[in-house]
N, C-alpha and C. Protein backbone atom coordinates (compact mmCIF):
# COMPACT_ATOMS: atom_id res chain seq x y z
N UNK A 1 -3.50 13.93 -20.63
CA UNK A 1 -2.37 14.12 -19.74
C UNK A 1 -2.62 13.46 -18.39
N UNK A 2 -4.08 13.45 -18.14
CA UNK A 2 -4.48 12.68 -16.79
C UNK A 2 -4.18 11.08 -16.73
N UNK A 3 -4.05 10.87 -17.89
CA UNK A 3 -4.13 9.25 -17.82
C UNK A 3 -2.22 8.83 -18.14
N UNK A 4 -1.89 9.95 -18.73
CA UNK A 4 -0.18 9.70 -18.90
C UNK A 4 0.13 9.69 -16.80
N UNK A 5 -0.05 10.83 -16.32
CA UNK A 5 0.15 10.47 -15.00
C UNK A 5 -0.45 9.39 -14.49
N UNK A 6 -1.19 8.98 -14.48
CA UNK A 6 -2.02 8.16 -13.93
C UNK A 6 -1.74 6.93 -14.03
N UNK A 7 -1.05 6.58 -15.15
CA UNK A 7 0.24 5.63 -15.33
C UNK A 7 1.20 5.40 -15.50
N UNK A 8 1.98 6.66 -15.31
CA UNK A 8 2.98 6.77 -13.96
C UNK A 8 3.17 6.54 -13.17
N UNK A 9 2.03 6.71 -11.82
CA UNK A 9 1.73 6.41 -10.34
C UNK A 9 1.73 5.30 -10.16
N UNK A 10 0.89 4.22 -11.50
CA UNK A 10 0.43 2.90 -11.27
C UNK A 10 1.48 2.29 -11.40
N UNK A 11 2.73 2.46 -12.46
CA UNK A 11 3.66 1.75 -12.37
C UNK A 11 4.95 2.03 -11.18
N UNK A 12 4.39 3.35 -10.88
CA UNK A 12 5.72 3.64 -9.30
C UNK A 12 5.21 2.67 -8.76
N UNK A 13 3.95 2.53 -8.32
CA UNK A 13 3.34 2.06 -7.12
C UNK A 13 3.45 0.57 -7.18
N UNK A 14 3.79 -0.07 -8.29
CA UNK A 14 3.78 -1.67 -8.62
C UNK A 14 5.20 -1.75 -8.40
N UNK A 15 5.93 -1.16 -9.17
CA UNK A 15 7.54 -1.33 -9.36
C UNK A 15 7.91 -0.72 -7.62
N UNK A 16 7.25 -0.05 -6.96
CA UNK A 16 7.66 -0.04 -5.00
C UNK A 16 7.28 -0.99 -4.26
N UNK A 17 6.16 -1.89 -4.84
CA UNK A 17 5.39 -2.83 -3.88
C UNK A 17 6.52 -3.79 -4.40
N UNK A 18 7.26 -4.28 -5.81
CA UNK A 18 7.71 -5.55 -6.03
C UNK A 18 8.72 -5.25 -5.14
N UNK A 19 9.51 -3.59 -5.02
CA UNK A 19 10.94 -3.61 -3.93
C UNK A 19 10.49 -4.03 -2.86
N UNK A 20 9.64 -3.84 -1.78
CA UNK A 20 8.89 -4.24 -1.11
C UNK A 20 9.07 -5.64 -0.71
N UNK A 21 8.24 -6.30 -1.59
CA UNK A 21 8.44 -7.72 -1.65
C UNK A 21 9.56 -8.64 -1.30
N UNK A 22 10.61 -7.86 -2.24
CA UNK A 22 11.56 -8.77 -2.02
C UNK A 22 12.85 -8.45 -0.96
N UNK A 23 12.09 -7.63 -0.37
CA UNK A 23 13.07 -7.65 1.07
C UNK A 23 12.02 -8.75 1.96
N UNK A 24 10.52 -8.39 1.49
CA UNK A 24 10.13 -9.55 2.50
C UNK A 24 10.18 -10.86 2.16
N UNK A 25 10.42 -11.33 0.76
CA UNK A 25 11.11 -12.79 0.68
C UNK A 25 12.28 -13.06 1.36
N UNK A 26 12.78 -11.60 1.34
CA UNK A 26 14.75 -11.85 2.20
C UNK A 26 14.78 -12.16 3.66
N UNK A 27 13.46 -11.25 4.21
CA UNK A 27 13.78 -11.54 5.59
C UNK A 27 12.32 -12.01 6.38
N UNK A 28 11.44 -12.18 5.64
CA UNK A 28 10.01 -12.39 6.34
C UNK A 28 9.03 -11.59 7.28
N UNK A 29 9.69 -10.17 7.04
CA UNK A 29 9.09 -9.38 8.19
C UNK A 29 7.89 -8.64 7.46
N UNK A 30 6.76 -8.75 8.44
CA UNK A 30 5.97 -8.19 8.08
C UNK A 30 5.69 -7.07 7.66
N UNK A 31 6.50 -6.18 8.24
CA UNK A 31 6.80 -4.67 7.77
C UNK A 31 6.74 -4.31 6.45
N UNK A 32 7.73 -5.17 5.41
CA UNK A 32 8.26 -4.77 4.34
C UNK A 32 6.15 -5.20 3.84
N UNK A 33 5.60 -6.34 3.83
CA UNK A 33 4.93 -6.87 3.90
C UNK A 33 3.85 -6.20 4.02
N UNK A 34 3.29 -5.42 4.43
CA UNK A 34 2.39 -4.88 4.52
C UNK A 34 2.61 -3.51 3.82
N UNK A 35 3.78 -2.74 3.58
CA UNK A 35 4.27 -2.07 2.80
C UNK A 35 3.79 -1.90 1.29
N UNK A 36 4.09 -3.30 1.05
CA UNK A 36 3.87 -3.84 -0.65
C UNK A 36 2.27 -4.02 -0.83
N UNK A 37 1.81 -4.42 0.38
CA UNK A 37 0.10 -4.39 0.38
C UNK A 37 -0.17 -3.14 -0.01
N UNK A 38 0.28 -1.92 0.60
CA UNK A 38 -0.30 -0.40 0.60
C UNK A 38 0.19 -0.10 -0.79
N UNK A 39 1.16 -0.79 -1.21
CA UNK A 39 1.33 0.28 -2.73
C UNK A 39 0.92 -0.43 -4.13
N UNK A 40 0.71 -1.70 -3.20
CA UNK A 40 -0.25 -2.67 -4.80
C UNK A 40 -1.81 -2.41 -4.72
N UNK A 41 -2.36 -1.97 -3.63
CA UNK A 41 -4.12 -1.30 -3.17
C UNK A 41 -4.18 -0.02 -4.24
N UNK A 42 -2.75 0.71 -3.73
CA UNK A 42 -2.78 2.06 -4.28
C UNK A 42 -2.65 1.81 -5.89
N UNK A 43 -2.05 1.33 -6.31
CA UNK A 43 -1.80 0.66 -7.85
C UNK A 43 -2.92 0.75 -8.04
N UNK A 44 -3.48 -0.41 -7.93
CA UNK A 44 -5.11 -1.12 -7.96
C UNK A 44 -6.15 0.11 -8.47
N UNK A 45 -5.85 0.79 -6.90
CA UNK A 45 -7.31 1.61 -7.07
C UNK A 45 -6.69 2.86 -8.22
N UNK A 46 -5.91 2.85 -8.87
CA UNK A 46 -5.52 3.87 -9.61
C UNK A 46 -5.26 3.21 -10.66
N UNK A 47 -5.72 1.86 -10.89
CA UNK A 47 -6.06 1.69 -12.49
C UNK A 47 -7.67 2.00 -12.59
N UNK A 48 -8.15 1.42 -11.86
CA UNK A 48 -9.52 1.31 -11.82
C UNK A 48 -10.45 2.65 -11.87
N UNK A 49 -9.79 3.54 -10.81
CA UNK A 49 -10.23 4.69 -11.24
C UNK A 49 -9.77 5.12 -13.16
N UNK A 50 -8.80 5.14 -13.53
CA UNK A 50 -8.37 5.57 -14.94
C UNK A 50 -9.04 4.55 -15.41
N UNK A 51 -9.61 3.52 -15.29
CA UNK A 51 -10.35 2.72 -16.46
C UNK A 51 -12.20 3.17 -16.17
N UNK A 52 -13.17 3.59 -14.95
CA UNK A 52 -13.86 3.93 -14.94
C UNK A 52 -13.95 5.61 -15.67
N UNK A 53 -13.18 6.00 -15.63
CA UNK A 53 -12.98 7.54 -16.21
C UNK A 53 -14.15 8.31 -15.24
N UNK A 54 -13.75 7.96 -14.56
CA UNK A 54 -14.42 8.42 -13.25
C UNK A 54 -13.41 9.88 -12.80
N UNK A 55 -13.80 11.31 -13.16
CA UNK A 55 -12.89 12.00 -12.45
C UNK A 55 -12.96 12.70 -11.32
N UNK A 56 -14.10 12.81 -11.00
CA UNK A 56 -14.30 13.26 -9.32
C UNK A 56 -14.02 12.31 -8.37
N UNK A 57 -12.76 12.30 -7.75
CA UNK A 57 -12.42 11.56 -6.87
C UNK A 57 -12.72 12.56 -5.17
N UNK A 58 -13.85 12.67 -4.93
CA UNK A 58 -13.90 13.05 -3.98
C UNK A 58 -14.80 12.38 -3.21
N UNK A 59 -14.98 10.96 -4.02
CA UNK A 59 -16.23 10.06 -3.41
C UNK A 59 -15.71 9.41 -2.25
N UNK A 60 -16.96 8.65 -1.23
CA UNK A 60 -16.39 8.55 -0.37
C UNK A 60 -15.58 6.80 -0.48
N UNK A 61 -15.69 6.50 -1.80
CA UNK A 61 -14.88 4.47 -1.70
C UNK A 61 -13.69 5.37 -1.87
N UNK A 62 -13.20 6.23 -2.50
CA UNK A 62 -11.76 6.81 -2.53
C UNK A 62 -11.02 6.89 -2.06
N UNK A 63 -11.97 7.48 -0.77
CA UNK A 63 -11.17 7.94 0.46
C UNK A 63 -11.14 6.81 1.08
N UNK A 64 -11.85 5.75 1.30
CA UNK A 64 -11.85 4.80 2.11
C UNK A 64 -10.54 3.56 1.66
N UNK A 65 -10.45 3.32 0.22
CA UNK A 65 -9.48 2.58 -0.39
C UNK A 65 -8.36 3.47 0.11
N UNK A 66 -8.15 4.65 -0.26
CA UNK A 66 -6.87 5.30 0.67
C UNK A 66 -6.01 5.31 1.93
N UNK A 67 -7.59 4.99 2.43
CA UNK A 67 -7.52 5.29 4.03
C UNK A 67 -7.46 3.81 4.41
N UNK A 68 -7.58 2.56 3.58
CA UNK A 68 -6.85 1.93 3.88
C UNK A 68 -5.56 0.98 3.59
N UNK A 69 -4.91 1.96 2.35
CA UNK A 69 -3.62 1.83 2.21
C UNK A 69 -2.97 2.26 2.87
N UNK A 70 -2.87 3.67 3.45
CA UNK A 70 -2.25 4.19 4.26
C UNK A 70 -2.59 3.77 6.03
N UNK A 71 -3.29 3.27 6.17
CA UNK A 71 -3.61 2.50 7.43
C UNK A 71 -2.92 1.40 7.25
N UNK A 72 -2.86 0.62 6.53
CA UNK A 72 -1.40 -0.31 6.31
C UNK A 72 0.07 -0.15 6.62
N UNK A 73 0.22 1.18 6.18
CA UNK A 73 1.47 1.62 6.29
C UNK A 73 1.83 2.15 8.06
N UNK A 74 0.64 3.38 8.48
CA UNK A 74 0.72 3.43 9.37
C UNK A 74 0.76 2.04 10.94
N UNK A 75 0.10 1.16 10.49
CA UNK A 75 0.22 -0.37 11.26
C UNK A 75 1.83 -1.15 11.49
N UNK A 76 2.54 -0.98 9.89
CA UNK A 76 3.45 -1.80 9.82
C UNK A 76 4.37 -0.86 10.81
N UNK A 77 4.31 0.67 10.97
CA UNK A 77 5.16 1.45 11.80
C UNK A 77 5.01 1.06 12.78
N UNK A 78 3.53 1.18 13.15
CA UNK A 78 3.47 1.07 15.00
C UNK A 78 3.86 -0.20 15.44
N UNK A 79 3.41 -1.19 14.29
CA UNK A 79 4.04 -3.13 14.78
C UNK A 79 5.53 -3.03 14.94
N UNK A 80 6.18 -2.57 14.31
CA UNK A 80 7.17 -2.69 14.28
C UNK A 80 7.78 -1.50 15.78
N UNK A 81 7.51 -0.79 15.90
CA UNK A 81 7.81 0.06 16.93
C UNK A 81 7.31 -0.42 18.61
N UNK A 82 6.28 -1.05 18.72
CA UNK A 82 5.83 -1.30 19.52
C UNK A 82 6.51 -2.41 20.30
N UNK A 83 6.62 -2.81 21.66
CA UNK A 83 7.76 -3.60 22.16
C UNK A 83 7.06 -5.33 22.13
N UNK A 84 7.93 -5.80 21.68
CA UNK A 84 7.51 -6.99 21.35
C UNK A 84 6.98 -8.32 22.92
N UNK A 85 5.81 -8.68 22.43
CA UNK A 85 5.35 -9.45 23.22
C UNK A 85 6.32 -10.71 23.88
N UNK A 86 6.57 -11.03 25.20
CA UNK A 86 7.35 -12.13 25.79
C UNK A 86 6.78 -13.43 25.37
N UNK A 87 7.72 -14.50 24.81
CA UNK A 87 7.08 -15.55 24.29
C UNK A 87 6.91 -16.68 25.32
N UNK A 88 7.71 -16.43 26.23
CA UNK A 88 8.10 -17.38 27.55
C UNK A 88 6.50 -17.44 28.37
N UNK A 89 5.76 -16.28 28.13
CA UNK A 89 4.52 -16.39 28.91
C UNK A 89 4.83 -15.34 30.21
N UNK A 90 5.73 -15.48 30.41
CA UNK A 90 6.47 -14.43 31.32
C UNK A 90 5.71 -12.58 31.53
């Protein structure tokens, strides 16, 4: 049953990164862009874990592959929120 979920997640997480994508083919913003990074990492590390049959995920590459998908996500917020640099030099 662990591995029926487990590829579940992998295919949310592929089939959200491709939506992802193709707003950033539409408009080039990095946002969407770094978005699709965090949920194709998350994909990734959640085949890999289900193909090591590794089930204690309390190691510390876990947390760190996590921590930096979601550090992706959290980035594309603050870039995008943050007031954009004057190009004039100004």
């Amino acid at each position: 049953m662990s591995n029926l979920i487990s590829g579940a997640i992998v295919m949310a997480s592929f089939v959200i990164a491709l939506f992802f994508l193709r707003f950033w083919r539409s408009s080039r913003d990095r946002f969407f862009l770094y978005f699709a990074l965090s949920f194709g990492i998350e994909g990734v590390h959640r085949i890999v874990s289900a193909l090591t049959f590794d089930e204690a995920e309390d190691t510390p590459l876990h947390y760190l592959v996590r921590l930096l998908a979601y550090g992706l996500i959290l980035w594309a917020i603050l870039e995008k929120n943050l007031p954009a640099r004057r190009r004039d030099g100004k």
